[in-house]
Protein backbone atom coordinates (compact mmCIF):
# COMPACT_ATOMS: atom_id res chain seq x y z
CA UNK A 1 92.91 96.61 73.21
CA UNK A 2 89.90 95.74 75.75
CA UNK A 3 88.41 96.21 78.03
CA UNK A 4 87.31 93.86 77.90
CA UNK A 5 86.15 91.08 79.48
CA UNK A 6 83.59 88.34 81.23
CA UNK A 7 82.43 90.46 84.23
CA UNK A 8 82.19 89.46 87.32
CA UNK A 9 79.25 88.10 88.73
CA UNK A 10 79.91 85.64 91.52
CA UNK A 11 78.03 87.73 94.54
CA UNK A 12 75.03 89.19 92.27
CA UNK A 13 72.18 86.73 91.68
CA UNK A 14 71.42 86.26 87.60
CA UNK A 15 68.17 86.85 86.19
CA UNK A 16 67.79 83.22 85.61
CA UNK A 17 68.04 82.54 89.17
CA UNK A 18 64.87 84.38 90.50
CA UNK A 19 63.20 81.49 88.22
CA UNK A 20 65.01 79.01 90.71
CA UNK A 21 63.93 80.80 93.54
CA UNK A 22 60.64 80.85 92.50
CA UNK A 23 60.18 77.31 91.94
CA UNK A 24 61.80 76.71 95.25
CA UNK A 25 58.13 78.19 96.59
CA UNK A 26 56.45 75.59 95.32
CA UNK A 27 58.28 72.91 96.32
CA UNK A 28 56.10 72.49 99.62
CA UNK A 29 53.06 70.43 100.67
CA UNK A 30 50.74 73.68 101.10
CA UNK A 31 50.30 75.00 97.23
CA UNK A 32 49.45 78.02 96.33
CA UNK A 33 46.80 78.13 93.54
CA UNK A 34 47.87 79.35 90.14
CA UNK A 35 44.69 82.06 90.36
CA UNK A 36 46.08 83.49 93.21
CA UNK A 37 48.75 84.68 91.43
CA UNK A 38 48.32 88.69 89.97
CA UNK A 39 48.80 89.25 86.73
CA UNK A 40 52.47 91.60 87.21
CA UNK A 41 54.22 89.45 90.59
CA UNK A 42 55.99 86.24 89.78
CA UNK A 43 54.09 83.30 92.08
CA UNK A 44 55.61 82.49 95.36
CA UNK A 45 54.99 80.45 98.36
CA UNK A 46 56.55 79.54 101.50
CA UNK A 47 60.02 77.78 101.65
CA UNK A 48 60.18 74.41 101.41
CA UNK A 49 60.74 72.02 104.77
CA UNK A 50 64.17 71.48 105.49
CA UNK A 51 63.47 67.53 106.48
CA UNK A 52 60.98 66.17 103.80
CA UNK A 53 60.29 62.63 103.82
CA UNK A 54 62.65 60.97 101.39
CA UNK A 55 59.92 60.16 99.10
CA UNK A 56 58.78 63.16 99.01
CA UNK A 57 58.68 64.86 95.43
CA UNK A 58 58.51 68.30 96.85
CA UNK A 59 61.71 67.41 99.11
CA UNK A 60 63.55 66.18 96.55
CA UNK A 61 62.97 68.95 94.22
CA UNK A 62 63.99 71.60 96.63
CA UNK A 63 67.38 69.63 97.47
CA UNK A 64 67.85 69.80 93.60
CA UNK A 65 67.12 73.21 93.23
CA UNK A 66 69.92 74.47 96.42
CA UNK A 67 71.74 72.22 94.02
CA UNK A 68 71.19 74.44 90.70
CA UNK A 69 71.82 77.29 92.87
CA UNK A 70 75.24 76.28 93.91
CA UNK A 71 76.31 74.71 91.40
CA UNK A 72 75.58 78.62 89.14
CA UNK A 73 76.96 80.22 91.97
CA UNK A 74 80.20 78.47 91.57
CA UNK A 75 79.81 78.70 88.03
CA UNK A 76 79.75 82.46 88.22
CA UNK A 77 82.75 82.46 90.34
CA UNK A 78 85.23 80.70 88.13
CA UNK A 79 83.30 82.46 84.92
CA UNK A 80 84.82 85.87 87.09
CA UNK A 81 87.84 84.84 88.27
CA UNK A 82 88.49 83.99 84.50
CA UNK A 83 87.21 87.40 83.62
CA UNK A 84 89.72 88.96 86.02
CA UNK A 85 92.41 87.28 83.88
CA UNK A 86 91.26 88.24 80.60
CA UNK A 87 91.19 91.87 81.88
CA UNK A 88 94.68 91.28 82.56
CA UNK A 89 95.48 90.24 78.65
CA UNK A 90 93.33 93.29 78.13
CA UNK A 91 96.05 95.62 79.50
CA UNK A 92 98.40 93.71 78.15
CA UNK A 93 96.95 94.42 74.79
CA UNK A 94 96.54 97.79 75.54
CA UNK A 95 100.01 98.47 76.45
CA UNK A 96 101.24 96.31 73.36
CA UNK A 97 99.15 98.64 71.05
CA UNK A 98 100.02 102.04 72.88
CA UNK A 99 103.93 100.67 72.18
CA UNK A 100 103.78 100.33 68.86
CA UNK A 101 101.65 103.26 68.03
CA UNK A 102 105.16 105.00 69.52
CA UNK A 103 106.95 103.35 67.89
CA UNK A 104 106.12 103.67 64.65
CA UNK A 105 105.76 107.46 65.26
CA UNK A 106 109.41 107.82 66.19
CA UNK A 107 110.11 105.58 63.40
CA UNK A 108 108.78 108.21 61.31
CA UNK A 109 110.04 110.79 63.06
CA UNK A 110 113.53 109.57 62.22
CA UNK A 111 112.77 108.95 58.89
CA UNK A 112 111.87 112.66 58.49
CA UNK A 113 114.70 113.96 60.43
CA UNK A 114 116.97 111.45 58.25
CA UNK A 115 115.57 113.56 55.05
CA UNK A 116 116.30 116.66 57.02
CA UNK A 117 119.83 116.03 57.22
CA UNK A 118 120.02 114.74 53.77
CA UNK A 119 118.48 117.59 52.12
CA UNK A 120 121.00 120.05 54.90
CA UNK A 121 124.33 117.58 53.77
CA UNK A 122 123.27 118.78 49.81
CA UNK A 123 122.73 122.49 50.71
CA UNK A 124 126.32 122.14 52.33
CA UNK A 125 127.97 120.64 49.19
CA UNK A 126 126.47 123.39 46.89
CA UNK A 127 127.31 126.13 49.39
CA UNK A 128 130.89 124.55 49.23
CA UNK A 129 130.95 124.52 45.79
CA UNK A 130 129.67 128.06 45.30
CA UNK A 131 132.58 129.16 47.54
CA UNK A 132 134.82 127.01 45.57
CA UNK A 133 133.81 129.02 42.28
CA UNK A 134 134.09 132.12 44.00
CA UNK A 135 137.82 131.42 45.01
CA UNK A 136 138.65 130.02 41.67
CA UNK A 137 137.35 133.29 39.80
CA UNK A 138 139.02 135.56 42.47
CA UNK A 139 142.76 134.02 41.81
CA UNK A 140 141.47 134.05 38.01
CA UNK A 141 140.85 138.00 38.02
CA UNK A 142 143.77 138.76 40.42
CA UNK A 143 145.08 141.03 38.02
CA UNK A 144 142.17 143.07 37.06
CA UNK A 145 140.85 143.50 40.32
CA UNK A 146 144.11 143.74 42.45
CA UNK A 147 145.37 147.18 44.27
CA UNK A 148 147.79 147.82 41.34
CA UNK A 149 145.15 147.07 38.46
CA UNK A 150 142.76 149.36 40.05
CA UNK A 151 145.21 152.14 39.71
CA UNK A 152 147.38 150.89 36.70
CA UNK A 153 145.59 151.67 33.41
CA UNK A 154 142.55 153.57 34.50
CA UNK A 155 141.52 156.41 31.92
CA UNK A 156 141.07 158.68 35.12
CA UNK A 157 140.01 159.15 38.77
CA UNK A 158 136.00 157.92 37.95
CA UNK A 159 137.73 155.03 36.23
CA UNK A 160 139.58 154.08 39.31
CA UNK A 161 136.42 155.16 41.74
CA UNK A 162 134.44 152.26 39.74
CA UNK A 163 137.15 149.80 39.74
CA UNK A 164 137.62 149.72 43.10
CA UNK A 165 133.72 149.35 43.50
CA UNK A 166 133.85 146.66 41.53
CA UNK A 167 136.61 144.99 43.42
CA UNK A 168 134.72 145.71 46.76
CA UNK A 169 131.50 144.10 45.59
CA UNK A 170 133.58 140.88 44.33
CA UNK A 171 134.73 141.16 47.86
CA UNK A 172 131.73 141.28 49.30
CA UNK A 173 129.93 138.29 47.41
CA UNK A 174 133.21 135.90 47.94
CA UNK A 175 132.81 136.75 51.74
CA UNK A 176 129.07 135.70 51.95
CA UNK A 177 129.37 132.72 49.73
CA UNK A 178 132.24 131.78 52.26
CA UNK A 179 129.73 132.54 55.54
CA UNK A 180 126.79 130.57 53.65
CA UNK A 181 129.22 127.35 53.02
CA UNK A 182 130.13 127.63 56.60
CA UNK A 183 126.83 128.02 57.97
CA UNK A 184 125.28 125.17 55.63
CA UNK A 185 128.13 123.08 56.91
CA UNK A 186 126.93 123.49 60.65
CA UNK A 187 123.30 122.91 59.82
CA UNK A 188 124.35 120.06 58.36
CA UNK A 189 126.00 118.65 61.17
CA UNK A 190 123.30 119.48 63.67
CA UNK A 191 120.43 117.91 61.58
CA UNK A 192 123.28 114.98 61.31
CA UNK A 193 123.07 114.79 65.15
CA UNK A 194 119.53 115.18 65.54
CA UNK A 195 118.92 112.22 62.66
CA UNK A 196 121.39 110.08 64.66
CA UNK A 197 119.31 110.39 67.90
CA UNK A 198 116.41 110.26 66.07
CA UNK A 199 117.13 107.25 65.22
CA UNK A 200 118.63 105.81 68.46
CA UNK A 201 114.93 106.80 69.78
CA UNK A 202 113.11 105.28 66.85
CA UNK A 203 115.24 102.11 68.21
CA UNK A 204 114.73 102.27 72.08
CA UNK A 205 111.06 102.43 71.00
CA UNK A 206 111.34 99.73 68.51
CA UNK A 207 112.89 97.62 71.28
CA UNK A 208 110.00 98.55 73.88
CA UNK A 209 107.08 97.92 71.46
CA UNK A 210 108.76 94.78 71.42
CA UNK A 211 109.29 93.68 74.84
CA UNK A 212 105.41 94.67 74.85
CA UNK A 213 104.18 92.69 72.51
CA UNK A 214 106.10 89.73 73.98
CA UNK A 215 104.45 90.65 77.49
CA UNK A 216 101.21 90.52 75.61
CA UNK A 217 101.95 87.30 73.79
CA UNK A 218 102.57 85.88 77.49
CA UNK A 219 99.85 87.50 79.31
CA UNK A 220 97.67 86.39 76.56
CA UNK A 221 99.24 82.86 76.91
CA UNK A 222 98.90 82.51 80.50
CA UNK A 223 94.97 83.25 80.44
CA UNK A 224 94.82 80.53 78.09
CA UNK A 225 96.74 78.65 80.48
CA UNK A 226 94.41 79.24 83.00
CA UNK A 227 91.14 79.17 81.11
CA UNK A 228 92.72 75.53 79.81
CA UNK A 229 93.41 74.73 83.82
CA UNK A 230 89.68 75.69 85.13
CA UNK A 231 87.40 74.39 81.95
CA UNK A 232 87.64 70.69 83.42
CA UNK A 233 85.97 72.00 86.74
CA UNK A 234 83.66 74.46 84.54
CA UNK A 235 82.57 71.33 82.61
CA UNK A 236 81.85 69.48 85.67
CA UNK A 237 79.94 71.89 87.76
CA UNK A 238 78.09 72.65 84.26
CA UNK A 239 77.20 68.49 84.14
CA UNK A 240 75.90 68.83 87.95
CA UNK A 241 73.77 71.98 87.39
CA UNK A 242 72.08 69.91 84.08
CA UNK A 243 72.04 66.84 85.92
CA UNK A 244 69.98 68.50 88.74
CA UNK A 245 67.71 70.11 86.16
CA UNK A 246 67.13 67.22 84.49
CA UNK A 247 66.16 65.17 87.57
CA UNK A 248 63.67 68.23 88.53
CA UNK A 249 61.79 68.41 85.17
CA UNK A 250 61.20 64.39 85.86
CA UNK A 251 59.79 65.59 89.06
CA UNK A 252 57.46 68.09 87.40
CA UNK A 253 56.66 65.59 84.73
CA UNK A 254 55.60 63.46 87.57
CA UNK A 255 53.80 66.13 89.35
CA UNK A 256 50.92 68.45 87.50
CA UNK A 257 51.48 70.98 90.37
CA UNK A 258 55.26 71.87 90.30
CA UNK A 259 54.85 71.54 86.39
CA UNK A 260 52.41 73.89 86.30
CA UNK A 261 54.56 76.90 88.57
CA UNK A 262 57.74 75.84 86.70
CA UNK A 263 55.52 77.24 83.49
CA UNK A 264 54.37 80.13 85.62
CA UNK A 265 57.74 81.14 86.75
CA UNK A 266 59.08 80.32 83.12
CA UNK A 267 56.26 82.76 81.38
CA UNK A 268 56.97 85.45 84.01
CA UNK A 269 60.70 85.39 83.36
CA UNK A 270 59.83 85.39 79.54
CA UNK A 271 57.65 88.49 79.33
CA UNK A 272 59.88 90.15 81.28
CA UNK A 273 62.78 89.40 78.98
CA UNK A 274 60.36 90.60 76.22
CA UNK A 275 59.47 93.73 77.69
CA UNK A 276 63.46 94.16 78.01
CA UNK A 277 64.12 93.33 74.29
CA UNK A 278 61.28 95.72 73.12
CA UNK A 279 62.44 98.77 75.14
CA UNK A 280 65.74 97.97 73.96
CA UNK A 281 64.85 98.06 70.20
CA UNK A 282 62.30 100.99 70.65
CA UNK A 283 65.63 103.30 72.42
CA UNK A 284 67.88 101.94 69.99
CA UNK A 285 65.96 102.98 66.70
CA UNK A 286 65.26 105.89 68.16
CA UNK A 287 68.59 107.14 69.31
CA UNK A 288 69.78 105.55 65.68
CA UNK A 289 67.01 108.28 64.41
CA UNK A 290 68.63 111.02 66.62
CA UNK A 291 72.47 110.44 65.51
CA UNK A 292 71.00 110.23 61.97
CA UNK A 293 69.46 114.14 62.96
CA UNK A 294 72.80 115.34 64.61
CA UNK A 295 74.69 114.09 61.08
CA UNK A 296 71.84 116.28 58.52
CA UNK A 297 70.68 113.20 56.99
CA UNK A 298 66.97 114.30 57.98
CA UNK A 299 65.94 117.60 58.25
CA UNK A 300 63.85 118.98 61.11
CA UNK A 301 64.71 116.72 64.15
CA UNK A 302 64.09 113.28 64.46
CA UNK A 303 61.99 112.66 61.36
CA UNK A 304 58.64 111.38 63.50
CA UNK A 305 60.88 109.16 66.45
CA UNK A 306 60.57 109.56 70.09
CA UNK A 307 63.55 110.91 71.82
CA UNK A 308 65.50 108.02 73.07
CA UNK A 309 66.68 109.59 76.24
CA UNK A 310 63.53 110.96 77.43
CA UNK A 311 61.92 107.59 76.39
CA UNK A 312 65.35 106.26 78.72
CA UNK A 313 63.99 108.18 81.53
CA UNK A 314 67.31 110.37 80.91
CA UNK A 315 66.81 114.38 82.27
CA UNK A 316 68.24 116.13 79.16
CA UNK A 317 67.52 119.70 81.34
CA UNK A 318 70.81 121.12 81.82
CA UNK A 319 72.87 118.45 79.78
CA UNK A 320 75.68 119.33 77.11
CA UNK A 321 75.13 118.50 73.56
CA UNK A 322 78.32 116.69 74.21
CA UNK A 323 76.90 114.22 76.79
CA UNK A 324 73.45 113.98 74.65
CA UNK A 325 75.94 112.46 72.26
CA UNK A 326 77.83 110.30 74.01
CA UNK A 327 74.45 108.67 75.82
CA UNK A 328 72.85 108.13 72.32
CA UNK A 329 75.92 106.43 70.44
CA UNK A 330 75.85 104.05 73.73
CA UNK A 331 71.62 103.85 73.03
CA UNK A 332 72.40 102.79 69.65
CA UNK A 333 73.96 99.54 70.50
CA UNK A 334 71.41 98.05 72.28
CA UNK A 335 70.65 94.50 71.70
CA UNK A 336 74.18 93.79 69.70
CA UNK A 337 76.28 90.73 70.82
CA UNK A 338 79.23 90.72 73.21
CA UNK A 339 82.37 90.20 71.65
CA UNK A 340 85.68 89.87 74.24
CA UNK A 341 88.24 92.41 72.47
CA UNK A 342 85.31 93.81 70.32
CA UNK A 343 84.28 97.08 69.38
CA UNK A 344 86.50 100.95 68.29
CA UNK A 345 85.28 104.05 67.56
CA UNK A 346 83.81 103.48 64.43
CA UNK A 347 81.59 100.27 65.89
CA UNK A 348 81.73 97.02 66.83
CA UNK A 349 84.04 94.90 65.52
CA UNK A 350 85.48 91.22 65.89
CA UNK A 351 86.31 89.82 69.14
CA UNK A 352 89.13 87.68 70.04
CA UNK A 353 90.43 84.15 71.09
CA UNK A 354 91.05 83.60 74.93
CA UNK A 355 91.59 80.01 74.96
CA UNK A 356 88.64 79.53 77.46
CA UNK A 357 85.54 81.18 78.31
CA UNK A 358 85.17 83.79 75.43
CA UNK A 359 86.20 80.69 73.25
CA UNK A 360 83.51 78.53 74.42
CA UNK A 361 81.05 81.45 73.34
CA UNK A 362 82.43 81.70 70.19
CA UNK A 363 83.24 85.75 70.82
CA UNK A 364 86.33 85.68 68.15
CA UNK A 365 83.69 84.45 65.73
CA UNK A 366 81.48 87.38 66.49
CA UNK A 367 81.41 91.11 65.91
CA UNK A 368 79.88 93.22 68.62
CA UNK A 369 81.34 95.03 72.00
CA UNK A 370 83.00 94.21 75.14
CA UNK A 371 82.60 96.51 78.36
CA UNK A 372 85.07 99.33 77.31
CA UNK A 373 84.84 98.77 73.49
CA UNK A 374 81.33 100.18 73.68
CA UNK A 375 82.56 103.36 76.06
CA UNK A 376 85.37 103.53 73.41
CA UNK A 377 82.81 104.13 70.55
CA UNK A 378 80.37 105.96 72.80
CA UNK A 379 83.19 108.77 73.92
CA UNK A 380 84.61 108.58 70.34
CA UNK A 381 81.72 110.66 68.95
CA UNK A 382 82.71 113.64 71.32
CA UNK A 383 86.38 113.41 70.23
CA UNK A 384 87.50 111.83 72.88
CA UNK A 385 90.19 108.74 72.35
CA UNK A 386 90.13 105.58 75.10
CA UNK A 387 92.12 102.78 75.04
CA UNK A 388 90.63 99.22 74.92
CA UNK A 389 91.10 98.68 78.64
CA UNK A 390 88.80 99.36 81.10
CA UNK A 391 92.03 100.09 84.19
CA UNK A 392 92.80 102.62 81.69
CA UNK A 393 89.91 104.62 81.25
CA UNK A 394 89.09 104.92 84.66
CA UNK A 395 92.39 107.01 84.80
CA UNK A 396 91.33 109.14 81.97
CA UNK A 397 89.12 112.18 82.99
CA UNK A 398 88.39 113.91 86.28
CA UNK A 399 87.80 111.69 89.57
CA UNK A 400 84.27 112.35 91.07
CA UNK A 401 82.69 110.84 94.11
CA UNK A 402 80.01 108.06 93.09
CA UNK A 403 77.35 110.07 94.89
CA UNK A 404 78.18 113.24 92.53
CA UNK A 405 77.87 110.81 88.90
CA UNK A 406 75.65 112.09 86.32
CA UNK A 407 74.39 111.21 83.20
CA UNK A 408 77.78 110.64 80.86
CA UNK A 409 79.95 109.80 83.56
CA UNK A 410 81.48 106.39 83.52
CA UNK A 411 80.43 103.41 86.19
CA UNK A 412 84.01 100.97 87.47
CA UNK A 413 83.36 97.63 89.25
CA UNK A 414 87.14 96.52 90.71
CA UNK A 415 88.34 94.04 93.27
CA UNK A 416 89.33 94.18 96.44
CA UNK A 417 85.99 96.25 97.71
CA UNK A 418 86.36 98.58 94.65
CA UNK A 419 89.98 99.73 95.43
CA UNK A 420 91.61 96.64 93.09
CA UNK A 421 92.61 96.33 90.04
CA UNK A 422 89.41 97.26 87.50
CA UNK A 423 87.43 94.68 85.51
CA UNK A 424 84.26 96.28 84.29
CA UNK A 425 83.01 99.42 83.07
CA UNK A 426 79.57 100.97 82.16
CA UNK A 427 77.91 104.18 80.81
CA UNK A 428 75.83 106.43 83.49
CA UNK A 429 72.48 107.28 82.00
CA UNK A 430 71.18 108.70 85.24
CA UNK A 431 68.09 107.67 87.58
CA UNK A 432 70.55 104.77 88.96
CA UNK A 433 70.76 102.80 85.35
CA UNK A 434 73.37 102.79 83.29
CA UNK A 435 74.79 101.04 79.56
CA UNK A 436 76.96 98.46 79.62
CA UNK A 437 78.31 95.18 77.35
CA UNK A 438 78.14 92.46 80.22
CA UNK A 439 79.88 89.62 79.47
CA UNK A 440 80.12 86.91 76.84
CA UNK A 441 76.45 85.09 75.67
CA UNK A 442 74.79 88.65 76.62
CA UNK A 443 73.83 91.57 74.63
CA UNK A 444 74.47 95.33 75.04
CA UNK A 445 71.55 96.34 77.51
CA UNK A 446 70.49 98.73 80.28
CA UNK A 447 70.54 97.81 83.46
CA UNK A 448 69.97 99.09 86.84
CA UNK A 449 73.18 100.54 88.49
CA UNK A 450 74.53 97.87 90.97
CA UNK A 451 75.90 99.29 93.83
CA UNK A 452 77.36 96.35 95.18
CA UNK A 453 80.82 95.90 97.46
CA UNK A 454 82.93 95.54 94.07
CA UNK A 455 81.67 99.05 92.60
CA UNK A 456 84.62 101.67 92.90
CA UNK A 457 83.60 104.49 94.54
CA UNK A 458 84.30 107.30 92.12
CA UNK A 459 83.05 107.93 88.45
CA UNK A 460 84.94 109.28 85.38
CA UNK A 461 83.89 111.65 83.85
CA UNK A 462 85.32 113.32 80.67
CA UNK A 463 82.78 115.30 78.96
């Protein structure tokens, strides 16, 4: 099943973290004033001195805050080296499911073939038997229809023209009943065979689907392992980054002026993340509004609702209807929870347990999308089947060069410089942003295209 995943993060800076970095500018004796600051740019000022006095507040703070920074940064690093592993369990899953989806269609196969030669073996006993009666009622008329009863006691030579007819056509029938019993014999040996290796098949597949799901089972198993294994050191870099924090909001308790940015920097990052969830509603009702249009719920269009790709900044110019749908089933999702193991092609759905991070987040108690779930429902619209892993569905359309994507093409993120094994994937919406499920406490959301070392350098694209 999927894709999948907590996606990695460690060399990308969170959103969060440009609130850090901003309060690390006012951790200096030389303040800026708060009126300074414009209305649209988050307040900064110069970097703090790297040898404040020890009782120093601004000092202090600024130590903390390298502190917070680390102690994320390390936190982001386990959270996607964890993620790597649950993208593991992910093909795992996938294969398990692919397995016994073959399975039960040569099981079925088998079972039909088994009917086959059933319903052949019956044809063959009343073929037999049809001979049989034939045979019997030859020997029984011997001496009507035998060379010397033809001749012997016929009233003339029209008498003995018909008997002889008569005696041919017995012939005749006797012969074919005796061909048809043969034949229906053969068939039914054949469709014997073919049952047989129907059969054998139905059980070599049995017998994989089950050494996949036991591969599954321990994949699944180890990540849990794992997840089990780091959580100690996840709990104690999370106690350092709160400790910190807590020892910098006594600071700014203590101190009007780094109080007073902290709520600067904390109302910047908030109206952006406003802004974000209000474009994100506004293109998801809309492009809910267009797939309601495609399906003739409402007549005439979009019943009074903006276009949600034009409003996404998508160029619909020379796009196939096919790719319009795809982007706006993707659209439509904005804003719902991601679930690790969540989401098909009818929507999302509940995610699963991983013993550790997607555990902690509660994402087998939720029902949303994880990174290839959502490209699973997105492509389903078009017809187009993925399985839940995104390793997988990078393999399953044409190979383009990154600098060729275009809206509809899908976005891989991989180790090893992008030529590793694949652990995230994303929607291409064009103008270098894209769709994507990000990783466990986020939402479905677009995001700017990052073109980072990990990004694989060719897209997908199947429509």
């Amino acid at each position: 099943m999927h894709a999948p995943r907590i996606r990695r993060c460690a060399r990308r800076s969170a959103h969060r973290l440009v609130l850090v970095a901003v309060v690390t500018g006012v951790l200096v004796p030389a303040l800026v004033p708060a009126a300074h600051a414009g209305p649209g740019t988050p307040p900064t000022t110069p970097p703090p001195s790297a040898s404040a006095p020890p009782d120093d507040p601004a000092g202090e703070a600024g130590s903390l805050v390298a502190q917070i920074v680390a102690a994320r940064t390390a936190l982001d690093a386990l959270t996607a080296d964890l993620g790597q592993r649950q993208e593991l369990a992910n093909r795992a899953l996938a294969d398990d499911t692919a397995a016994r989806a073959r399975a039960d269609e040569t099981r079925l196969a088998a079972e039909e073939s088994r009917r086959g030669a059933d319903a052949a073996a019956a044809a063959a006993e009343r073929a037999r038997a049809d001979a049989d009666a034939w045979i019997t009622a030859w020997f029984q008329q011997a001496d009507v229809l035998g060379p010397l009863s033809v001749l012997s006691g016929s009233a003339g030579p029209e008498d003995v023209a018909a008997r002889a007819h008569l005696r041919d056509a017995v012939t005749a029938d006797q012969r074919a009943a005796l061909d048809g019993a043969e034949h229906a014999r053969i068939e039914a040996a054949n469709a014997d065979s073919r049952a047989r290796a129907a059969r054998i098949e139905a059980d070599e597949a049995a017998a994989r689907a089950a050494q996949a799901r036991t591969a599954a089972d321990g994949e699944v198993t180890r990540v849990r392992t794992d997840s089990e294994a780091q959580q100690a050191r996840l709990r104690e870099l999370t106690a350092e980054r709160d400790a910190a924090g807590s020892r910098l909001r006594e600071l700014e308790d203590a101190d009007p002026d780094l109080a007073a940015q902290r709520e600067r920097a904390e109302a910047f990052d908030e109206a952006a993340s406003a802004r974000d969830t209000a474009r994100d509603v506004r293109l998801r009702d809309a492009a809910i509004a267009g797939l309601t249009a495609r399906a003739g719920r409402v007549a005439g269009g979009v019943a009074g609702g903006e276009d949600a790709l034009a409003a996404a900044g998508v160029d619909t110019t020379r796009m196939s209807d096919e790719v319009e749908l795809v982007l706006e089933r993707a659209l439509s999702q904005l804003g719902v929870v991601y679930a690790w193991g969540g989401g098909d092609a009818q929507g999302p759905t509940k995610g699963i347990r991983d013993g550790g991070v997607a555990d902690s987040f509660g994402d087998f108690d939720k029902t949303g999308f994880d990174c290839s779930g959502l490209m699973i429902y997105a492509f389903a619209g078009a017809g187009k089947e993925l399985a839940h892993y995104s390793g997988y569905q990078a393999e399953s359309g044409q190979r383009v060069p990154l600098e060729d994507r275009r809206p509809g093409d899908l976005l891989f993120w991989a180790d090893d410089d992008g030529a590793g094994a694949v652990h995230h994937v994303a929607l291409y919406l064009g103008g270098d942003q894209m769709v994507e499920a990000p990783e466990s406490g986020k939402k479905v959301r677009i995001a700017p295209v990052r073109f980072d070392e990990e990004i694989v350098p060719t897209v997908t694209r199947l429509v």
